[in-house]
N, C-alpha and C. Protein backbone atom coordinates (compact mmCIF):
# COMPACT_ATOMS: atom_id res chain seq x y z
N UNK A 1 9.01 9.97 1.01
CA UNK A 1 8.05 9.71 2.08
C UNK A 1 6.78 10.48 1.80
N UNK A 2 6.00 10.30 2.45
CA UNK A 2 4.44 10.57 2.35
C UNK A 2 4.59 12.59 2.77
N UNK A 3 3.96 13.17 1.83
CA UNK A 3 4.19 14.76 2.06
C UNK A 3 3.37 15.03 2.86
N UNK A 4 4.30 15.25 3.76
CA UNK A 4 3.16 15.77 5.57
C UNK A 4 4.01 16.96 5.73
N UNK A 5 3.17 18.34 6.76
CA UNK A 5 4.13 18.91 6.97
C UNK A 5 4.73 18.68 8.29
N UNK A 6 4.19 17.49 9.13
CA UNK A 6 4.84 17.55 10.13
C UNK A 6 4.83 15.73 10.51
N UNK A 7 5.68 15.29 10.48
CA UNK A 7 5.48 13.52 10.79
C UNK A 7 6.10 13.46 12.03
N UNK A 8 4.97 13.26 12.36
CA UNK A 8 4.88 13.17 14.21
C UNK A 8 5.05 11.67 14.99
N UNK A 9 4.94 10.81 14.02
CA UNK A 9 4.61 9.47 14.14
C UNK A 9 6.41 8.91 14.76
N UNK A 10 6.27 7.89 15.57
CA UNK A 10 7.46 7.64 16.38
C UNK A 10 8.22 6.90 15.23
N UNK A 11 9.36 6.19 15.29
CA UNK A 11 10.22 4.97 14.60
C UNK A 11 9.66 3.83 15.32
N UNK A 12 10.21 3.01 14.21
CA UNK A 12 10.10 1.50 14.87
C UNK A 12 11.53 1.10 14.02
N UNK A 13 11.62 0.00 15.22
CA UNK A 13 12.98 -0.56 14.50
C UNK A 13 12.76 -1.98 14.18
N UNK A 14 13.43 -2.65 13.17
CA UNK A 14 13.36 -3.81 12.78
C UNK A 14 13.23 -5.22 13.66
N UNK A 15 14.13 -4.72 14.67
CA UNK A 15 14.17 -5.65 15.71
C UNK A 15 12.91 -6.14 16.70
N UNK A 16 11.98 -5.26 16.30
CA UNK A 16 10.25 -4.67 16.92
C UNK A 16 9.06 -5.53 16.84
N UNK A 17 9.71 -6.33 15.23
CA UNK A 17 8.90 -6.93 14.51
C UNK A 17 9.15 -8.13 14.70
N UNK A 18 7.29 -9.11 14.67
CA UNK A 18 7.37 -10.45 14.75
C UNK A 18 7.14 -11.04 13.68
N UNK A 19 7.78 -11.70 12.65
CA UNK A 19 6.62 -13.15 11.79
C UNK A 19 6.49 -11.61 10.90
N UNK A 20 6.76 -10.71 9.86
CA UNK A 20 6.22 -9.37 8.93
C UNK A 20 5.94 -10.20 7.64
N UNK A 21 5.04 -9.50 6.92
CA UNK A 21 5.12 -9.64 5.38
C UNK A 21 5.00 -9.02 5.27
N UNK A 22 5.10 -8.17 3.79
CA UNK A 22 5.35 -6.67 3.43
C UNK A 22 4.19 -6.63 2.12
N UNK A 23 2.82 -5.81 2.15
CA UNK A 23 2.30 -5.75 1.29
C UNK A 23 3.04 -4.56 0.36
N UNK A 24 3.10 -4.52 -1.13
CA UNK A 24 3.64 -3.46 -2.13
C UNK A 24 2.15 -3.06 -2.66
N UNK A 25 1.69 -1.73 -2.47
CA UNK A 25 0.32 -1.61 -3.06
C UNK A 25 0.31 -0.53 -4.35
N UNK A 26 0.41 -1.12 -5.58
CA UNK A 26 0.05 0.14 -6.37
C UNK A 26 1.47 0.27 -6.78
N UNK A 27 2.67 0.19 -6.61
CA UNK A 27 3.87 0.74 -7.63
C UNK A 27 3.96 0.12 -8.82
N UNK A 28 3.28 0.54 -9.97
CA UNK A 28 3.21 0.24 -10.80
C UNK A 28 3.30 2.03 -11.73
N UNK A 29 3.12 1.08 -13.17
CA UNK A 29 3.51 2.49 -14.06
C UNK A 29 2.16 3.57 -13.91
N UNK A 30 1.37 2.95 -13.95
CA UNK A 30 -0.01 3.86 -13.97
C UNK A 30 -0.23 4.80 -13.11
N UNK A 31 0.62 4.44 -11.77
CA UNK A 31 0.64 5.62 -10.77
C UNK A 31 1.69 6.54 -10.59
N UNK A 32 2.73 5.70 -11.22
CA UNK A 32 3.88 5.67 -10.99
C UNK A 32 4.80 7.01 -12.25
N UNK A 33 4.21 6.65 -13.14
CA UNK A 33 5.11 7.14 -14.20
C UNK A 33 4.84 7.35 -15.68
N UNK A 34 3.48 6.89 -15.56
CA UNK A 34 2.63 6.89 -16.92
C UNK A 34 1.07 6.83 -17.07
N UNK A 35 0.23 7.27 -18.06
CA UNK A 35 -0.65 7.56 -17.96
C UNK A 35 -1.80 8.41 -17.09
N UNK A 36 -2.87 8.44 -16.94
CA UNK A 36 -3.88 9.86 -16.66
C UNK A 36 -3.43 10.03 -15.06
N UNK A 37 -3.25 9.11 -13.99
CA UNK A 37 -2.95 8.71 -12.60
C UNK A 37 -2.34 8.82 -11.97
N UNK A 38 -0.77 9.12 -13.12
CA UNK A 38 0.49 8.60 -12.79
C UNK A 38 1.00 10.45 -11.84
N UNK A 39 1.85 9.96 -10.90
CA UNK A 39 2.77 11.22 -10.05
C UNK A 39 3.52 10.88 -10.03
N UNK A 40 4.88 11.45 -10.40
CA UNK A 40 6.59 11.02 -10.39
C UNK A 40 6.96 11.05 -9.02
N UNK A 41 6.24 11.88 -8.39
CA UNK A 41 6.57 12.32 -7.22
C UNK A 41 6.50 10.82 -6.25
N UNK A 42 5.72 9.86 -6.52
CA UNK A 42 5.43 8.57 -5.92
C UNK A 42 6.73 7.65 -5.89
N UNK A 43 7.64 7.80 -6.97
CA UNK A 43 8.70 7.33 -7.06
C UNK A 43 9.52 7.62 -5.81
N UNK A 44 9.59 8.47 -5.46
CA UNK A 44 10.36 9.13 -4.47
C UNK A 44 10.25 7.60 -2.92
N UNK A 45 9.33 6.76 -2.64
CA UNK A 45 9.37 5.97 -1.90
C UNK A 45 9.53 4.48 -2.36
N UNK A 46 9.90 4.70 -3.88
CA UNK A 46 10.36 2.88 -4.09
C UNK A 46 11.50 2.65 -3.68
N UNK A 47 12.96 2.97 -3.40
CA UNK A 47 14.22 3.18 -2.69
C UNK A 47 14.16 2.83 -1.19
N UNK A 48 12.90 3.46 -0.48
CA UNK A 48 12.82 2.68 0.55
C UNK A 48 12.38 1.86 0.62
N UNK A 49 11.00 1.41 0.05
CA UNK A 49 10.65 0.29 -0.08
C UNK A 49 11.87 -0.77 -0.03
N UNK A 50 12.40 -0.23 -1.44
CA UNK A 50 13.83 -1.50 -1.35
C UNK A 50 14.53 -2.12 -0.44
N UNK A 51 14.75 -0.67 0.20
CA UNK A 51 15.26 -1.28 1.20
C UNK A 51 15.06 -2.04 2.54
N UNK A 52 13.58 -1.74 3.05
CA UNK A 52 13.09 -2.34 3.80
C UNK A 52 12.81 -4.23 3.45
N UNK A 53 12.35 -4.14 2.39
CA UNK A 53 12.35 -5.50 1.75
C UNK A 53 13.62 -6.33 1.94
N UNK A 54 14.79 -5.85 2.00
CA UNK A 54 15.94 -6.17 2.31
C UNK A 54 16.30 -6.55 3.45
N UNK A 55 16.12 -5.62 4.24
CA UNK A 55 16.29 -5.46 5.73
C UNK A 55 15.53 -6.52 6.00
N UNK A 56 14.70 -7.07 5.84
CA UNK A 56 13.53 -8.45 6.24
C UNK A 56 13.91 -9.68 5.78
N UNK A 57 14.08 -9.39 4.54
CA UNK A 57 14.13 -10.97 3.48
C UNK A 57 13.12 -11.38 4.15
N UNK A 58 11.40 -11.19 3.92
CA UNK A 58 10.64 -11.22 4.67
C UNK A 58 9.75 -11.60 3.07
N UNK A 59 8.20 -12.70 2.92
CA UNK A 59 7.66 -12.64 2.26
C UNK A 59 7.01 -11.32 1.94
N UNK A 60 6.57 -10.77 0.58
CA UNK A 60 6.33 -9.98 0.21
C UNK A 60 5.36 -10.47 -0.51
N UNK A 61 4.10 -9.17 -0.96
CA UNK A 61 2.93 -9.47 -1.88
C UNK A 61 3.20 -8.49 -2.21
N UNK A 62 2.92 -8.04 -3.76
CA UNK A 62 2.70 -6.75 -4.73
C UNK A 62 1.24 -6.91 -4.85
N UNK A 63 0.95 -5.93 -4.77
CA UNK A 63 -0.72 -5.87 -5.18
C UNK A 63 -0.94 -4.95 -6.41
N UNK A 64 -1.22 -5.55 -7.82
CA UNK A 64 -0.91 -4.31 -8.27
C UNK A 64 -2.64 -4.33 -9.01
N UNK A 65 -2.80 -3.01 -9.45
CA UNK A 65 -4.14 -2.75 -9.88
C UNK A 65 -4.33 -2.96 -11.96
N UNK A 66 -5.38 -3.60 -11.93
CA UNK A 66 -5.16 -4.49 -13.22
C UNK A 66 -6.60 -4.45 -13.70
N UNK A 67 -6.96 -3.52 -14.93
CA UNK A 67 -8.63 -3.64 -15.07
C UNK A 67 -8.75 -4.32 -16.24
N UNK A 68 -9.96 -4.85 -16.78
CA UNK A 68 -10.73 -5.20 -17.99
C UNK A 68 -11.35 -3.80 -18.59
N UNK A 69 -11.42 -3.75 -20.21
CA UNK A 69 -12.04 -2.86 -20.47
C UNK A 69 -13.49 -1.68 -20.09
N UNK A 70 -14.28 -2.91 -19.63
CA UNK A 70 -15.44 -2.58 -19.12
C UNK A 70 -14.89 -2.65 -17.87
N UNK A 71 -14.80 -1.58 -16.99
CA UNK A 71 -14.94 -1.39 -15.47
C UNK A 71 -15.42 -0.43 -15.06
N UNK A 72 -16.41 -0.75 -13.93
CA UNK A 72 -16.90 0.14 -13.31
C UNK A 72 -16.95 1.64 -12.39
N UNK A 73 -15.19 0.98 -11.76
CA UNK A 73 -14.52 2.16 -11.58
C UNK A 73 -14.64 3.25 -12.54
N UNK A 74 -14.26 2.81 -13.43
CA UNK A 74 -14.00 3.91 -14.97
C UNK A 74 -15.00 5.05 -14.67
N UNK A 75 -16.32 4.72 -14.22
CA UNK A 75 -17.40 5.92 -14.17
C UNK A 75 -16.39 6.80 -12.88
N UNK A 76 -15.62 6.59 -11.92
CA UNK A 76 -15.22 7.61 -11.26
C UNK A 76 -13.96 8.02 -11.24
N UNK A 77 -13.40 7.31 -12.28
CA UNK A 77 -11.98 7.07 -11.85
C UNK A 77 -11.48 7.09 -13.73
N UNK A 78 -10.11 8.32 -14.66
CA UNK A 78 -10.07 8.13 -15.82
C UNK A 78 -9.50 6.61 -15.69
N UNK A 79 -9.83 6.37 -16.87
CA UNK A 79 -8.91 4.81 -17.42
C UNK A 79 -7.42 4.88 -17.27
N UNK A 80 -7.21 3.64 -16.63
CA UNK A 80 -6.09 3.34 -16.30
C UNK A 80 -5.88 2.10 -16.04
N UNK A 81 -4.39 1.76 -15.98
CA UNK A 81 -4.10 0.47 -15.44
C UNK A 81 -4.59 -1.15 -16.49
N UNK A 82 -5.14 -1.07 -17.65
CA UNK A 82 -6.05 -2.04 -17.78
C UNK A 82 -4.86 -3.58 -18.46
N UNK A 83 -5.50 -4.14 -18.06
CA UNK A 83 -4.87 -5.71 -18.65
C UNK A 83 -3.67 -5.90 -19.60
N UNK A 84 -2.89 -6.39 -19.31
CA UNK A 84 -1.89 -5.97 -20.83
C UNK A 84 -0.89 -4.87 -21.11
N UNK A 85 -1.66 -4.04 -20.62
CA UNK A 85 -0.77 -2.58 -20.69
C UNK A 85 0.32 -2.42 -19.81
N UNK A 86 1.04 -1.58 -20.17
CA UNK A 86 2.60 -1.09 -19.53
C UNK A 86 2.16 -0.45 -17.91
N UNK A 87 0.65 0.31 -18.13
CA UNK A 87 0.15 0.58 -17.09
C UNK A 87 0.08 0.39 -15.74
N UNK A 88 -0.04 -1.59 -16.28
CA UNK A 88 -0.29 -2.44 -15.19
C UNK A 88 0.90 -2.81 -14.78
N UNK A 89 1.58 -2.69 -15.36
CA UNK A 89 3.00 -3.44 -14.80
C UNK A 89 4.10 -2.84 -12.86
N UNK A 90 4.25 -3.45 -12.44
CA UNK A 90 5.03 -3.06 -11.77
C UNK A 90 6.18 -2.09 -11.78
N UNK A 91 7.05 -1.37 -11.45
CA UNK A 91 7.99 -0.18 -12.01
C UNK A 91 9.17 -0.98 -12.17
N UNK A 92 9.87 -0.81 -12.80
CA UNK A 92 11.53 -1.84 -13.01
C UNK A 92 11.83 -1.58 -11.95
N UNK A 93 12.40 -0.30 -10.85
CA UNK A 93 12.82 -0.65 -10.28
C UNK A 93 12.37 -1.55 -8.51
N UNK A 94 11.39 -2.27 -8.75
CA UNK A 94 10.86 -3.14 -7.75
C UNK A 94 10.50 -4.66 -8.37
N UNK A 95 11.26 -4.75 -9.48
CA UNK A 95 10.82 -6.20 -10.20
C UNK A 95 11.80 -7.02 -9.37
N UNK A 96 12.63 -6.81 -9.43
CA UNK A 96 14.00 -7.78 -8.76
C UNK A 96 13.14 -8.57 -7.08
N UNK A 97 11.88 -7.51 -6.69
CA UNK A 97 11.60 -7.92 -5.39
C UNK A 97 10.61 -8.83 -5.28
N UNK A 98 9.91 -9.05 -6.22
CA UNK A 98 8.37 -9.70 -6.00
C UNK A 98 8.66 -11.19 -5.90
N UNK A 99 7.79 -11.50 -4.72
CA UNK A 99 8.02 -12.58 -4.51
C UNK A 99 6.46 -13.80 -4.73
N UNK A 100 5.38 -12.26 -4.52
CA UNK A 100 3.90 -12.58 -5.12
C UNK A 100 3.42 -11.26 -5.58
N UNK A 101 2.65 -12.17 -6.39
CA UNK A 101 1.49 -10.70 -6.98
C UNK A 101 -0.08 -11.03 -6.38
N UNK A 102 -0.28 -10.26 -6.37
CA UNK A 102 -2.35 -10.08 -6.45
C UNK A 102 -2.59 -8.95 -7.41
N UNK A 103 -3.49 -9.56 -8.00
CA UNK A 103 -4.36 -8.35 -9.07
C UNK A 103 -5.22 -8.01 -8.67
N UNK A 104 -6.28 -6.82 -8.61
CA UNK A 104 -7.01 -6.14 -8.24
C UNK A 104 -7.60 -5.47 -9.17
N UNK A 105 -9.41 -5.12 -9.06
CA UNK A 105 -9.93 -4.29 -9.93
C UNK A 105 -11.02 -3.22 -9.36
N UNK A 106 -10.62 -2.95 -8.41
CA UNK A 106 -10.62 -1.93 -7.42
C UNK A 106 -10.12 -1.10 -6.76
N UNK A 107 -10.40 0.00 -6.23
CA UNK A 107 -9.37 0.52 -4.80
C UNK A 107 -8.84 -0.22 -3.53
N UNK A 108 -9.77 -1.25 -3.24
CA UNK A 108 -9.78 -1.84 -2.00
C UNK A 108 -9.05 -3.27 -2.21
N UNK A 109 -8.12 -3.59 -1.71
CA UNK A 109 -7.09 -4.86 -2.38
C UNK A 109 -7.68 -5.69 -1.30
N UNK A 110 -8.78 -5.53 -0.06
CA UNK A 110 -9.37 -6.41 1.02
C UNK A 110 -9.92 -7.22 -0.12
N UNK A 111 -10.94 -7.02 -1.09
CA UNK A 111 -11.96 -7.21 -1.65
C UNK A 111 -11.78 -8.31 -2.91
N UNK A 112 -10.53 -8.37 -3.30
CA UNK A 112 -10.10 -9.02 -4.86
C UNK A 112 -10.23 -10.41 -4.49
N UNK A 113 -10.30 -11.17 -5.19
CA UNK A 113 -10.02 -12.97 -4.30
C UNK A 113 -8.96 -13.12 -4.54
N UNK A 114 -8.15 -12.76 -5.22
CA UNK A 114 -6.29 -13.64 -5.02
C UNK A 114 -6.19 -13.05 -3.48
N UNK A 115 -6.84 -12.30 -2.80
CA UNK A 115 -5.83 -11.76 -1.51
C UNK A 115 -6.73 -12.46 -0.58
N UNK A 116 -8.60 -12.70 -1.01
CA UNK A 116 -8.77 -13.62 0.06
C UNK A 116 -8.73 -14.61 0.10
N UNK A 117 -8.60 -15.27 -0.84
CA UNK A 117 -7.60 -16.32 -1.16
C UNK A 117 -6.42 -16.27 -0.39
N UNK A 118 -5.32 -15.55 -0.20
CA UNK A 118 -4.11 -15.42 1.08
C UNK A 118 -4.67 -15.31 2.21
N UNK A 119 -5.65 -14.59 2.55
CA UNK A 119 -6.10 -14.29 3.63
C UNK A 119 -6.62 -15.95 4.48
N UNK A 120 -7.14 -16.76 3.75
CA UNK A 120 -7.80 -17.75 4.21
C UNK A 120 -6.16 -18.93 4.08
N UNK A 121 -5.76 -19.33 3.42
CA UNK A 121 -4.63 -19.80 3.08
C UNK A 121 -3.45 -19.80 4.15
N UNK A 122 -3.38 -17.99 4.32
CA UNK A 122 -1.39 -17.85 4.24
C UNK A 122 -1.40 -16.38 5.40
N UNK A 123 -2.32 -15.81 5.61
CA UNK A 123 -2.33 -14.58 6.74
C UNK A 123 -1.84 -14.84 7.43
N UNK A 124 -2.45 -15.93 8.43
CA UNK A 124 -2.37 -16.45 10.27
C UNK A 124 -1.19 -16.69 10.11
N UNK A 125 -0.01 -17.60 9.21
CA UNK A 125 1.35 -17.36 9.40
C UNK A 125 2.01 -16.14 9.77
N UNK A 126 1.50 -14.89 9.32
CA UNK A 126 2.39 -13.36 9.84
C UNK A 126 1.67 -12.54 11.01
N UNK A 127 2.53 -12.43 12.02
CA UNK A 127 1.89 -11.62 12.72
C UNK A 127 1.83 -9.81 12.92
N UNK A 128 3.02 -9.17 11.63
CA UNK A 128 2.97 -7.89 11.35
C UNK A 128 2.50 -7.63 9.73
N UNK A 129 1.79 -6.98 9.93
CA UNK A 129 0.86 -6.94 8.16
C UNK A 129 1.71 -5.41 7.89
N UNK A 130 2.54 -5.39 7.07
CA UNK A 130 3.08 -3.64 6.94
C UNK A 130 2.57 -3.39 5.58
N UNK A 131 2.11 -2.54 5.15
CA UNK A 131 1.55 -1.97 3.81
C UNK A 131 2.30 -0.43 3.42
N UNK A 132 2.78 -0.74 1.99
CA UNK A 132 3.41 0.29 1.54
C UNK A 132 2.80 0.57 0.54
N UNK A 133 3.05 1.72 -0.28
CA UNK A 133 2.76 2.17 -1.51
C UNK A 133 1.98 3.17 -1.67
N UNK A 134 0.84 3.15 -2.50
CA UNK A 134 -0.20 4.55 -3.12
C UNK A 134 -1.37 3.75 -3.53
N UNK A 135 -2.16 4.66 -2.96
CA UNK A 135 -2.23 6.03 -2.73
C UNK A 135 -2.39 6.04 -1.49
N UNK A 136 -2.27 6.99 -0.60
CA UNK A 136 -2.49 6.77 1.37
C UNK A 136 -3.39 7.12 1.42
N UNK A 137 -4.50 8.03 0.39
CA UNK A 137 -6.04 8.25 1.01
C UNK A 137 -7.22 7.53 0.17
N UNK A 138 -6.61 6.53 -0.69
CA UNK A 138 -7.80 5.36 -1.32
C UNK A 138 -7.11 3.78 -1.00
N UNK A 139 -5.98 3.86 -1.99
CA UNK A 139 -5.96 2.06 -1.67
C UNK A 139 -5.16 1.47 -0.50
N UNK A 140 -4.02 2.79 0.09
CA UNK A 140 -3.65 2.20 1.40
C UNK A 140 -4.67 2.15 2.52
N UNK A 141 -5.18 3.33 2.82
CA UNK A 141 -6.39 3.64 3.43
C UNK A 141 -7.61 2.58 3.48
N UNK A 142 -8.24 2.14 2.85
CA UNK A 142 -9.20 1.28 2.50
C UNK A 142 -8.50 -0.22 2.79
N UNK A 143 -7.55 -0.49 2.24
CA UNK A 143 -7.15 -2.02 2.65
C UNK A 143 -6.83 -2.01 4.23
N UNK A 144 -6.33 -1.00 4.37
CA UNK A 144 -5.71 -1.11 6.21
C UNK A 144 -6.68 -0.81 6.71
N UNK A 145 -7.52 -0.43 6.64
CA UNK A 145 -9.19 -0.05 7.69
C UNK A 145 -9.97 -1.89 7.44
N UNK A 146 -9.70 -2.00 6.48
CA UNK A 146 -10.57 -3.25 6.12
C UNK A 146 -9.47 -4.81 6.83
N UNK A 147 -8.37 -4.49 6.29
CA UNK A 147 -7.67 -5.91 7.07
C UNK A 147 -7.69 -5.85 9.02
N UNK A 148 -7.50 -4.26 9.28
CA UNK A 148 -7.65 -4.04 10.53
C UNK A 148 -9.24 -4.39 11.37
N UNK A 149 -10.18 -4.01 10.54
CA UNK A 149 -11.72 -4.98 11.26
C UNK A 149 -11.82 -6.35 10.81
N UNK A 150 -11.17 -6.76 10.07
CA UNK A 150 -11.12 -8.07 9.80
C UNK A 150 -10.21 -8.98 10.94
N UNK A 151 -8.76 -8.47 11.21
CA UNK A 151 -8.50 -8.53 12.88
C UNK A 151 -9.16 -8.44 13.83
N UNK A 152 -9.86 -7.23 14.32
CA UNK A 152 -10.81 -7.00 15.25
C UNK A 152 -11.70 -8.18 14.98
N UNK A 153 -12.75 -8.07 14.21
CA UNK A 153 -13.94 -9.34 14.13
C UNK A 153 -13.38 -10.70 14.67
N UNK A 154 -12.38 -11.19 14.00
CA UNK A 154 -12.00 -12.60 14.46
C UNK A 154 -11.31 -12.60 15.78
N UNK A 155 -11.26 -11.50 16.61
CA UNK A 155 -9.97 -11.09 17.79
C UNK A 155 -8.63 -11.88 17.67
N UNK A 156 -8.16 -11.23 16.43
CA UNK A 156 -6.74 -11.76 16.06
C UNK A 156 -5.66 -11.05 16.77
N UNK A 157 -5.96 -10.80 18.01
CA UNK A 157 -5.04 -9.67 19.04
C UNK A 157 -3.51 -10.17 18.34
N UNK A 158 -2.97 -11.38 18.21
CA UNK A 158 -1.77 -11.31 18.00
C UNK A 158 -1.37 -10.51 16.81
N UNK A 159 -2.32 -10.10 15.78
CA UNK A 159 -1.27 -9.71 14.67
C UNK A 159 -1.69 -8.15 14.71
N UNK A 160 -0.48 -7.36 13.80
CA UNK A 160 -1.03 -5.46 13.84
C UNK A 160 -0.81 -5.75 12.34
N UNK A 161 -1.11 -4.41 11.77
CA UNK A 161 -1.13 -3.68 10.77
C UNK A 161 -0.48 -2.38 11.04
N UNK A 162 0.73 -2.45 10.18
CA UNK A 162 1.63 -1.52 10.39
C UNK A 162 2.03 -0.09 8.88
N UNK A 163 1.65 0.71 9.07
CA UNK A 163 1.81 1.54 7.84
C UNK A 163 3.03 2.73 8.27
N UNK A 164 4.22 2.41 7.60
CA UNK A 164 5.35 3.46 7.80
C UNK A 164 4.95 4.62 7.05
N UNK A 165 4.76 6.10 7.30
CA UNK A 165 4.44 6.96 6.59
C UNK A 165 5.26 7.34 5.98
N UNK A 166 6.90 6.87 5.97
CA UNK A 166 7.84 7.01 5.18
C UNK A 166 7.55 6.50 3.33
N UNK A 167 6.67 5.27 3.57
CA UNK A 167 6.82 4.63 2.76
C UNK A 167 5.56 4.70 1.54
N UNK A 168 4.63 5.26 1.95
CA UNK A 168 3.17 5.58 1.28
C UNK A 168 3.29 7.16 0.71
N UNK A 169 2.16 6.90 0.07
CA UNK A 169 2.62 8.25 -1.02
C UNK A 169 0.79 8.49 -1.22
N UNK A 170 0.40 9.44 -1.74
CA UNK A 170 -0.36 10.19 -2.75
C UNK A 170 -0.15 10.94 -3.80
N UNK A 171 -1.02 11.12 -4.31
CA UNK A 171 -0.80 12.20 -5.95
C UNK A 171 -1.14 13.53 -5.66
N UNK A 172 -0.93 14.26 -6.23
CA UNK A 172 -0.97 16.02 -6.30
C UNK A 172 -1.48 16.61 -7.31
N UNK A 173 -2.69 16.94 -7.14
CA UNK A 173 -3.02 18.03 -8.25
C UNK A 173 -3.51 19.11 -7.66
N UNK A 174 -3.29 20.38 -7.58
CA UNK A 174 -2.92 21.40 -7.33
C UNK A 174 -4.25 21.77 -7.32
N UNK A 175 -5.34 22.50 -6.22
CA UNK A 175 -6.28 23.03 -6.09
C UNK A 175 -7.63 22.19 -6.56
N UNK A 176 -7.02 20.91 -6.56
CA UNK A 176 -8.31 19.50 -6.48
C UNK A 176 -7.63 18.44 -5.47
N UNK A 177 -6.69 18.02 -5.54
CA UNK A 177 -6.33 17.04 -4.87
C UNK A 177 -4.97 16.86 -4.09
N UNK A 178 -4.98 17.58 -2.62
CA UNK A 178 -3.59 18.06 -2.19
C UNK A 178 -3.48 17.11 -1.21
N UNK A 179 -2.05 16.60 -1.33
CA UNK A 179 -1.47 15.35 -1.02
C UNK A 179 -0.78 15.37 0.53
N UNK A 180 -0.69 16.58 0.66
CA UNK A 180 -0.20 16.87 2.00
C UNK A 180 -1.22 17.00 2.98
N UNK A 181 -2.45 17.19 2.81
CA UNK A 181 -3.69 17.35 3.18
C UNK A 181 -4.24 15.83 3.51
N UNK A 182 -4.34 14.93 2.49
CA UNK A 182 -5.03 13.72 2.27
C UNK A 182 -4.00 12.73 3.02
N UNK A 183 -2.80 13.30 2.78
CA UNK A 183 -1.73 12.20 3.69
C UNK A 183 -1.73 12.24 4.96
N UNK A 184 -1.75 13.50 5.62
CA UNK A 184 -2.40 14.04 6.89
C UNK A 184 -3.77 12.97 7.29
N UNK A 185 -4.83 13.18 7.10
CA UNK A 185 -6.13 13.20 7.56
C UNK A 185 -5.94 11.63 6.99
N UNK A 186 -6.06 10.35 6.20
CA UNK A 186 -5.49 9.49 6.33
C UNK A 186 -4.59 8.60 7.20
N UNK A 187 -3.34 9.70 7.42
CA UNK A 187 -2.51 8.77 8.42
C UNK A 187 -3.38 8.70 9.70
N UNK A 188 -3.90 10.03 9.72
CA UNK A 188 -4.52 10.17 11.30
C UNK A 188 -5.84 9.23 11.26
N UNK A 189 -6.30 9.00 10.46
CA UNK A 189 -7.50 8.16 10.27
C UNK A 189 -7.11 6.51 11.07
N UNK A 190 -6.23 6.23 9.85
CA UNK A 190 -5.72 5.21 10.43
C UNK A 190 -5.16 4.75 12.06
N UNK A 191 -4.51 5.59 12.31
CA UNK A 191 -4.14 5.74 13.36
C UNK A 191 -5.40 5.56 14.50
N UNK A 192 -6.33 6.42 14.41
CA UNK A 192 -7.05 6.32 15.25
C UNK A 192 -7.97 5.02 15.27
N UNK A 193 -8.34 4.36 14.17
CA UNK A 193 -8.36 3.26 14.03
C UNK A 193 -7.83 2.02 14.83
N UNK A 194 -6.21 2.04 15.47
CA UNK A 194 -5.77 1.03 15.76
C UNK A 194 -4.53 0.63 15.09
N UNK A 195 -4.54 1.17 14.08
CA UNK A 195 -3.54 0.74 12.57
C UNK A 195 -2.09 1.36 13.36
N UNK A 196 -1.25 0.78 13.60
CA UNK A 196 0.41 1.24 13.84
C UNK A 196 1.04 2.26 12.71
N UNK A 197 0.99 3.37 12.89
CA UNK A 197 1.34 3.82 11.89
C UNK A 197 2.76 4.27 12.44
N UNK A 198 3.98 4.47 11.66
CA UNK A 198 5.13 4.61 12.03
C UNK A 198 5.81 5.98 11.38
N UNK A 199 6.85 6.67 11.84
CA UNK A 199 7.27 7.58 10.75
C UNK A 199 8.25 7.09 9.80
N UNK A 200 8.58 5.83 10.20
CA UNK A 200 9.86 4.82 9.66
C UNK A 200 10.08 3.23 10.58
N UNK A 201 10.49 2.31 9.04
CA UNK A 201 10.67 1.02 9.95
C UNK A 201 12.31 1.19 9.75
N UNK A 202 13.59 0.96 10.85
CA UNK A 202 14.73 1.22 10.69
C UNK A 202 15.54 0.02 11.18
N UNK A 203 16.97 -0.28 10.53
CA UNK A 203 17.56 -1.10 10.99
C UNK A 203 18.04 -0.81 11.81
């Protein structure tokens, strides 16, 4: 689960939920387990993931992050993830689940067209948007602020955006980038936002 020192956030139970799809954001190797990006420690929430995916038999999207050599990110961000590479790939243990992918060449998975492409398509079918994965203070963060005014604007009152803090993660580097800190001020971001944030979705 997401390193907080205190998860204050209530449960929700399965039974709670209307119409869900389950976005997967980012479990891939690059964050996951390999190269400049990667935190092992992120692993620690693909198991639930699993299992929530289960608990639903609910459509699912992987969003995973996928660059071209030349990217722009690159000026802020080391290289990672790019086309081809092992980087990009999803982690073995979440292949068995995908039911879609979106590629992305950004932080913000609002922004890619395979997703507004879904968005225009295949959204209005679900009325719980739940987003899992990494990082909770760039690409979960940023897509759930952005799908959440994109609700607001159209007054899509029927549907939420739901982020289990069980299930989101950040990276750790020690006296630059502390994960217990960023997971904090994030969840609460969101939260205040509107965004459902949960401490767990449970059967």
């Amino acid at each position: 689960m997401a390193r907080l020192k205190n998860n204050l956030y209530k449960p929700m139970n399965v039974d709670e939920l209307k119409d869900p799809v389950v976005f997967v954001v980012d479990m891939v190797n690059g964050f996951v387990k390999e190269g400049a990006l990667a935190d092992p420690a992120i692993m620690s929430i693909a198991e639930g993931q699993k299992e929530l995916m289960d608990q639903l038999e609910c459509r699912n999207v992987f969003v995973c992050d996928t660059h071209p050599p030349k990217t722009r990110e690159f000026l802020s961000y080391p290289q990672h993830c790019m086309i081809g590479t092992k980087e990009a790939e999803i982690i073995d243990e979440l292949k068995d689940h995908i039911k879609r992918i979106i590629h992305k060449n950004s932080t913000n998975t609002f922004v890619a067209p395979e997703f507004q492409e879904f968005l225009q398509d295949e959204c209005s079918r679900y009325k719980d948007l739940i987003i899992v994965g990494c990082c909770t203070d760039l690409c979960i963060l940023q897509f759930a602020l952005s799908l959440q005014s994109y609700l607001n604007e159209h007054n899509h009152c029927e549907q939420r955006v739901i982020v289990p803090a069980n299930l989101v993660e950040t990276y750790h580097v020690e006296d630059i980038h502390d994960a217990y800190f960023w997971n904090d001020v994030s969840l609460k971001n969101m939260a205040t936002n509107g965004i459902l944030v949960v401490s767990e979705i449970r059967g």
